[in-house]
N, C-alpha and C. Protein backbone atom coordinates (compact mmCIF):
# COMPACT_ATOMS: atom_id res chain seq x y z
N UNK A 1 74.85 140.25 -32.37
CA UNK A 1 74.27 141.58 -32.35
C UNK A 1 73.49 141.77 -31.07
N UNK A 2 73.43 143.16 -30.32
CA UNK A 2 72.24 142.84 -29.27
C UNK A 2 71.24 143.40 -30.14
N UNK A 3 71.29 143.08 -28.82
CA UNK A 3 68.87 143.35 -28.60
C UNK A 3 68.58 144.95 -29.45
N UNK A 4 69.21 146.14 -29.20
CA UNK A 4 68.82 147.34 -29.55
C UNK A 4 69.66 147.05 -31.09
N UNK A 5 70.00 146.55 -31.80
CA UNK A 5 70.42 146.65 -32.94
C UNK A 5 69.90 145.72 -33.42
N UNK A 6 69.68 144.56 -33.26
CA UNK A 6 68.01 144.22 -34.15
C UNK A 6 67.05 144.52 -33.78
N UNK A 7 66.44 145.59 -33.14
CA UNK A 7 65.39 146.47 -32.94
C UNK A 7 65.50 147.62 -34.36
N UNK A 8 66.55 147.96 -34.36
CA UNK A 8 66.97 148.35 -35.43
C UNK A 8 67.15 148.13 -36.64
N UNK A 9 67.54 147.47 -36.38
CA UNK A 9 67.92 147.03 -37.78
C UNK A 9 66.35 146.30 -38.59
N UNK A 10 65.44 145.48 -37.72
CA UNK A 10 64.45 145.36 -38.30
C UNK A 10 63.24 146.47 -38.56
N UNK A 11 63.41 148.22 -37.91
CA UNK A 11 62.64 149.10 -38.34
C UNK A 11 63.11 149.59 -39.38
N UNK A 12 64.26 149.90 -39.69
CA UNK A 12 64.82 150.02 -40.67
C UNK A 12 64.37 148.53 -41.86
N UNK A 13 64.39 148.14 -42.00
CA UNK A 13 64.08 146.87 -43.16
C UNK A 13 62.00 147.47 -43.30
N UNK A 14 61.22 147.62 -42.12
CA UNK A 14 60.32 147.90 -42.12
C UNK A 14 60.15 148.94 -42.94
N UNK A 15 60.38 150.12 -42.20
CA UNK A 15 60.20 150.95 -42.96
C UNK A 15 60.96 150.96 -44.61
N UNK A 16 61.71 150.48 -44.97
CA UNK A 16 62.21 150.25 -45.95
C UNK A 16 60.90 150.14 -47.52
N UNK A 17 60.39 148.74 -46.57
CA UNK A 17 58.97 147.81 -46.89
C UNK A 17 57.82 148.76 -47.22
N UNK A 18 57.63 149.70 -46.29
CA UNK A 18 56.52 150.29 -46.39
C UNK A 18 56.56 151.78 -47.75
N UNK A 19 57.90 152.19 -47.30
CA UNK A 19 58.09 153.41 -48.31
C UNK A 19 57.43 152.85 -49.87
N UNK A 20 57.23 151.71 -50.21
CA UNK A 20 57.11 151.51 -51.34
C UNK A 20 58.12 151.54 -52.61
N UNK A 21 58.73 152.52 -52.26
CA UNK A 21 60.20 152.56 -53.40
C UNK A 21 60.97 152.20 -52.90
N UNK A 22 62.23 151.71 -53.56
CA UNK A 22 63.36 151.21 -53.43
C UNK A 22 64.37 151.89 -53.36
N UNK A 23 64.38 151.92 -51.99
CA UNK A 23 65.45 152.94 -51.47
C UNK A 23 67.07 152.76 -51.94
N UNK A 24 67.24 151.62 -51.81
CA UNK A 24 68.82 151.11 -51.97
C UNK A 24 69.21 151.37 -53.71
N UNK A 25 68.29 150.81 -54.27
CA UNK A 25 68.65 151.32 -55.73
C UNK A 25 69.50 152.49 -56.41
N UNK A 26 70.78 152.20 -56.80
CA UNK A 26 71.27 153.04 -57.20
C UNK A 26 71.13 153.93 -58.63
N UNK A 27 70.77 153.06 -59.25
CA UNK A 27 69.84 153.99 -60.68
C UNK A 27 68.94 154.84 -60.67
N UNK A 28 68.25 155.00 -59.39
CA UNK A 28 66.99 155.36 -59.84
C UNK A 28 67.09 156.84 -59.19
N UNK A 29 67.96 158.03 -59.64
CA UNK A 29 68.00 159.30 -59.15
C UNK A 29 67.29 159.95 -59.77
N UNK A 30 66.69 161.12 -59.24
CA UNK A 30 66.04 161.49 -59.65
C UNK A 30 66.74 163.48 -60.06
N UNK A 31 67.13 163.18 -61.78
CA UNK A 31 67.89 164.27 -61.68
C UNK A 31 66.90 165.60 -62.63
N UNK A 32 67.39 166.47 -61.88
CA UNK A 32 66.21 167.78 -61.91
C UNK A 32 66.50 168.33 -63.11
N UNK A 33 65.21 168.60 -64.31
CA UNK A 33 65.46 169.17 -65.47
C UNK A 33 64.75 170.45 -65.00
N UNK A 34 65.84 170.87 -66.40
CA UNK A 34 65.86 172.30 -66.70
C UNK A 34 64.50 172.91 -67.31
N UNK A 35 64.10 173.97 -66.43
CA UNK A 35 62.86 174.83 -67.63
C UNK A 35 63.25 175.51 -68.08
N UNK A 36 64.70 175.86 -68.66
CA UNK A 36 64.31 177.56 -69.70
C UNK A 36 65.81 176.20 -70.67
N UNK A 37 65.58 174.50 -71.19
CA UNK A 37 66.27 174.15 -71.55
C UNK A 37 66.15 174.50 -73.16
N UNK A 38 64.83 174.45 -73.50
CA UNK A 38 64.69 174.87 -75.16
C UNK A 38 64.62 175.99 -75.87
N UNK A 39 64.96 176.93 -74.75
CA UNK A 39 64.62 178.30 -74.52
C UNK A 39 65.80 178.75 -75.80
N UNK A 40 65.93 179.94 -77.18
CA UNK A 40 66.40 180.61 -77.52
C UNK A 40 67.47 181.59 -77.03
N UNK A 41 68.60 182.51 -77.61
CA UNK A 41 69.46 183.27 -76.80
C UNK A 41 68.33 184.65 -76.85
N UNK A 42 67.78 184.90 -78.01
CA UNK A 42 67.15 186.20 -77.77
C UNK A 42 65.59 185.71 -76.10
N UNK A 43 65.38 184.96 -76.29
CA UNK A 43 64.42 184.51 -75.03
C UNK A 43 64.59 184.68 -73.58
N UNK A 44 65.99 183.73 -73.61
CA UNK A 44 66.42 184.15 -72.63
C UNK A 44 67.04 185.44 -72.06
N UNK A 45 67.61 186.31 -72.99
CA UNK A 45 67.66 187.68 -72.94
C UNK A 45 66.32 188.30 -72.42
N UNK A 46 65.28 188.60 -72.85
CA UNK A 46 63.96 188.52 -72.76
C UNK A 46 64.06 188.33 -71.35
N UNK A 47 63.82 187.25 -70.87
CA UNK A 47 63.61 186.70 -69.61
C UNK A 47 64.61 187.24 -68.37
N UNK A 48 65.77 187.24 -68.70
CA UNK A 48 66.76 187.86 -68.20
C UNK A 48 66.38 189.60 -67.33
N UNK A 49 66.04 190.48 -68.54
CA UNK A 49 65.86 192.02 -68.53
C UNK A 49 64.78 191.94 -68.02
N UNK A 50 63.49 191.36 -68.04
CA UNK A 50 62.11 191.37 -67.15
C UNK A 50 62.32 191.37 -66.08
N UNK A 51 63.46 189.74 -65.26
CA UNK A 51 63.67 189.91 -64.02
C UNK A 51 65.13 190.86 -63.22
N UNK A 52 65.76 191.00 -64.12
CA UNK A 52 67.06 192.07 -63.13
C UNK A 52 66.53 194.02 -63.98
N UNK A 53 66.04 193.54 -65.35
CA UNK A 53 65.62 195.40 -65.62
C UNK A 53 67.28 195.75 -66.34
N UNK A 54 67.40 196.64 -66.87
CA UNK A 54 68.14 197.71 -67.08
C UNK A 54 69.57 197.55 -66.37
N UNK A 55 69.24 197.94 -65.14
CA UNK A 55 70.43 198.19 -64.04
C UNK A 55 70.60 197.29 -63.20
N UNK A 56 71.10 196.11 -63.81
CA UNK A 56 71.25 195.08 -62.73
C UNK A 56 72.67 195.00 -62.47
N UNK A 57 73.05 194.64 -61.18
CA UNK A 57 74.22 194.62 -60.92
C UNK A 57 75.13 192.98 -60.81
N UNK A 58 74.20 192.23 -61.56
CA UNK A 58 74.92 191.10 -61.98
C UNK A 58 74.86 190.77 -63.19
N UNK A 59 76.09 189.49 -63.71
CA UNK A 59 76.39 189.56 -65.26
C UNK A 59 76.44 188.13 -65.55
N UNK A 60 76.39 188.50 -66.67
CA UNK A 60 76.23 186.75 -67.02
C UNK A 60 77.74 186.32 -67.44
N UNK A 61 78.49 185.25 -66.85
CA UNK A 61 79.23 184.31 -66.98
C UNK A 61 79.28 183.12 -67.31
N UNK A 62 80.06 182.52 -68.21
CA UNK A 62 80.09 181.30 -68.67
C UNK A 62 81.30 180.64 -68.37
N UNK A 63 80.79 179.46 -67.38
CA UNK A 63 82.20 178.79 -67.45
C UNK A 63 81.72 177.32 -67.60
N UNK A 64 82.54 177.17 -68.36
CA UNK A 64 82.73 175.73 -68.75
C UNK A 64 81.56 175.53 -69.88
N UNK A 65 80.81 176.22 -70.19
CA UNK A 65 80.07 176.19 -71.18
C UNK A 65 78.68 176.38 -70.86
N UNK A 66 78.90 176.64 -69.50
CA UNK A 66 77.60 176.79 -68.66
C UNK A 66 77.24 178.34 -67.94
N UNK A 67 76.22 179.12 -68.32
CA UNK A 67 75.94 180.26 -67.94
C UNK A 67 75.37 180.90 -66.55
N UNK A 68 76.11 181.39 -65.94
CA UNK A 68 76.21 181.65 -64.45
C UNK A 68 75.60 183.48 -64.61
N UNK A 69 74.76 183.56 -64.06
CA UNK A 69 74.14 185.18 -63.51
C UNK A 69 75.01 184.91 -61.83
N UNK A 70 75.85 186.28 -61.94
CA UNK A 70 76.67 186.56 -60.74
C UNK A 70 77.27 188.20 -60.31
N UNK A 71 77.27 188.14 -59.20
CA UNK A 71 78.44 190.36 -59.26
C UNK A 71 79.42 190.10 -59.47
N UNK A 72 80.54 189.22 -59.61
CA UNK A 72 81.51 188.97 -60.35
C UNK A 72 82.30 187.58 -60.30
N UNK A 73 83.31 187.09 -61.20
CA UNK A 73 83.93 186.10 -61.84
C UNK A 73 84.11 184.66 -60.41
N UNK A 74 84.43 185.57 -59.13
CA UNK A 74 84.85 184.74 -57.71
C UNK A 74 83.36 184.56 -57.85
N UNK A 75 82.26 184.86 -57.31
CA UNK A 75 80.87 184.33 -57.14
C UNK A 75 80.75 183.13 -57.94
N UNK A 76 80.72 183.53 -59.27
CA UNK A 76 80.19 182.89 -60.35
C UNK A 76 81.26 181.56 -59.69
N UNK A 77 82.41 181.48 -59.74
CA UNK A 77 82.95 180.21 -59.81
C UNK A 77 82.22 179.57 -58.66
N UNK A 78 82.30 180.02 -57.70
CA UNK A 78 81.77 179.39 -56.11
C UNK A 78 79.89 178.61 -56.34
N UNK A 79 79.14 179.83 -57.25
CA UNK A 79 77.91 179.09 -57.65
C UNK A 79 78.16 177.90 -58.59
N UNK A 80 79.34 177.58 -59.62
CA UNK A 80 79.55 176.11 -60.18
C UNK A 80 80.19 175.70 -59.70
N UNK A 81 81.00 175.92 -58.87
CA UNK A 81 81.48 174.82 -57.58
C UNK A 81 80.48 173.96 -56.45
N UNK A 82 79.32 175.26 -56.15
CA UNK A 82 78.37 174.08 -55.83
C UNK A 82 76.93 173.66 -56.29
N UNK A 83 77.65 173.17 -57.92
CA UNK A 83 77.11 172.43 -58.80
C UNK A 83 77.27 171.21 -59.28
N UNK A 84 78.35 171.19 -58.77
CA UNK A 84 79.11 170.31 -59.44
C UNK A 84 79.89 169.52 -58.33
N UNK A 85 81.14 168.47 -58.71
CA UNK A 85 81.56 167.25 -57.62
C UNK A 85 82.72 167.90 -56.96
N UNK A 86 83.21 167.96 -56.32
CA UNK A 86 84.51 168.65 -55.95
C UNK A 86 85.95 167.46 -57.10
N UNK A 87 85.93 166.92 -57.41
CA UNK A 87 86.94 167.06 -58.27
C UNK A 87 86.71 167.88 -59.64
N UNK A 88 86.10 168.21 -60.03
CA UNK A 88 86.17 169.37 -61.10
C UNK A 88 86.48 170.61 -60.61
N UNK A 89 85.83 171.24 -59.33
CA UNK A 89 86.21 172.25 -58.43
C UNK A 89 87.67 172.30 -58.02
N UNK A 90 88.26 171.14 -57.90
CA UNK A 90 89.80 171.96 -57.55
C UNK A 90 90.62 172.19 -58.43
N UNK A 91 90.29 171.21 -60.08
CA UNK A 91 91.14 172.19 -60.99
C UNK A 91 90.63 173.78 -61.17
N UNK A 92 89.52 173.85 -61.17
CA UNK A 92 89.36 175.26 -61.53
C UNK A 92 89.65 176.74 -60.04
N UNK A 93 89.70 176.12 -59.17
CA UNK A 93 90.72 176.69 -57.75
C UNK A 93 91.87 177.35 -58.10
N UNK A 94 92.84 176.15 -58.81
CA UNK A 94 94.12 176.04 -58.96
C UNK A 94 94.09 177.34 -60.34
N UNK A 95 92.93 176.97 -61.20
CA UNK A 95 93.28 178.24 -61.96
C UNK A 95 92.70 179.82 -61.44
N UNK A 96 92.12 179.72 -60.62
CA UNK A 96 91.44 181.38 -60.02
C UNK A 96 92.96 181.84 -59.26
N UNK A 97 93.53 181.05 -58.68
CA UNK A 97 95.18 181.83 -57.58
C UNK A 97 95.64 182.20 -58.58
């Protein structure tokens, strides 16, 4: 190895050291919960009409069992496309053509 790559390679291990957490660990993600998860359908209705009102020009969609606020069906897919991994995204591609 040269000289500038164990310069490297030991700030990297340093800083590694210092962060305190364990960076390399693959278990330890940190995946983001939901706040409106215990929430009711009349609630979220509720919640819904406070923030769009009356005349909103987006709708609620469900795909895959999951509820998408969008202006129509192409949006909505594109917002759970980037939700999600791209192999679930290209079967549902193949069904929008």
């Amino acid at each position: 190895m040269s000289k500038m790559k164990k310069i490297m390679a030991a700030a990297l291990a340093m800083a590694a050291m210092a962060s305190g957490s364990d960076m390399f660990a693959p278990y330890r993600v940190n995946v983001p919960s939901n706040p409106y998860e215990g929430e009711t359908d009349e609630e979220r209705k509720r919640r819904l009409h406070k923030m769009y009102g009356n005349h909103s020009r987006e709708y609620e969609f469900i795909i895959k069992g999951e509820r998408i606020m969008a202006r129509d069906k192409k949006t909505a897919m594109k917002i759970y496309a980037n939700r999600y991994s791209l192999a679930k995204i290209k079967k549902c591609k193949k069904k929008i053509k």
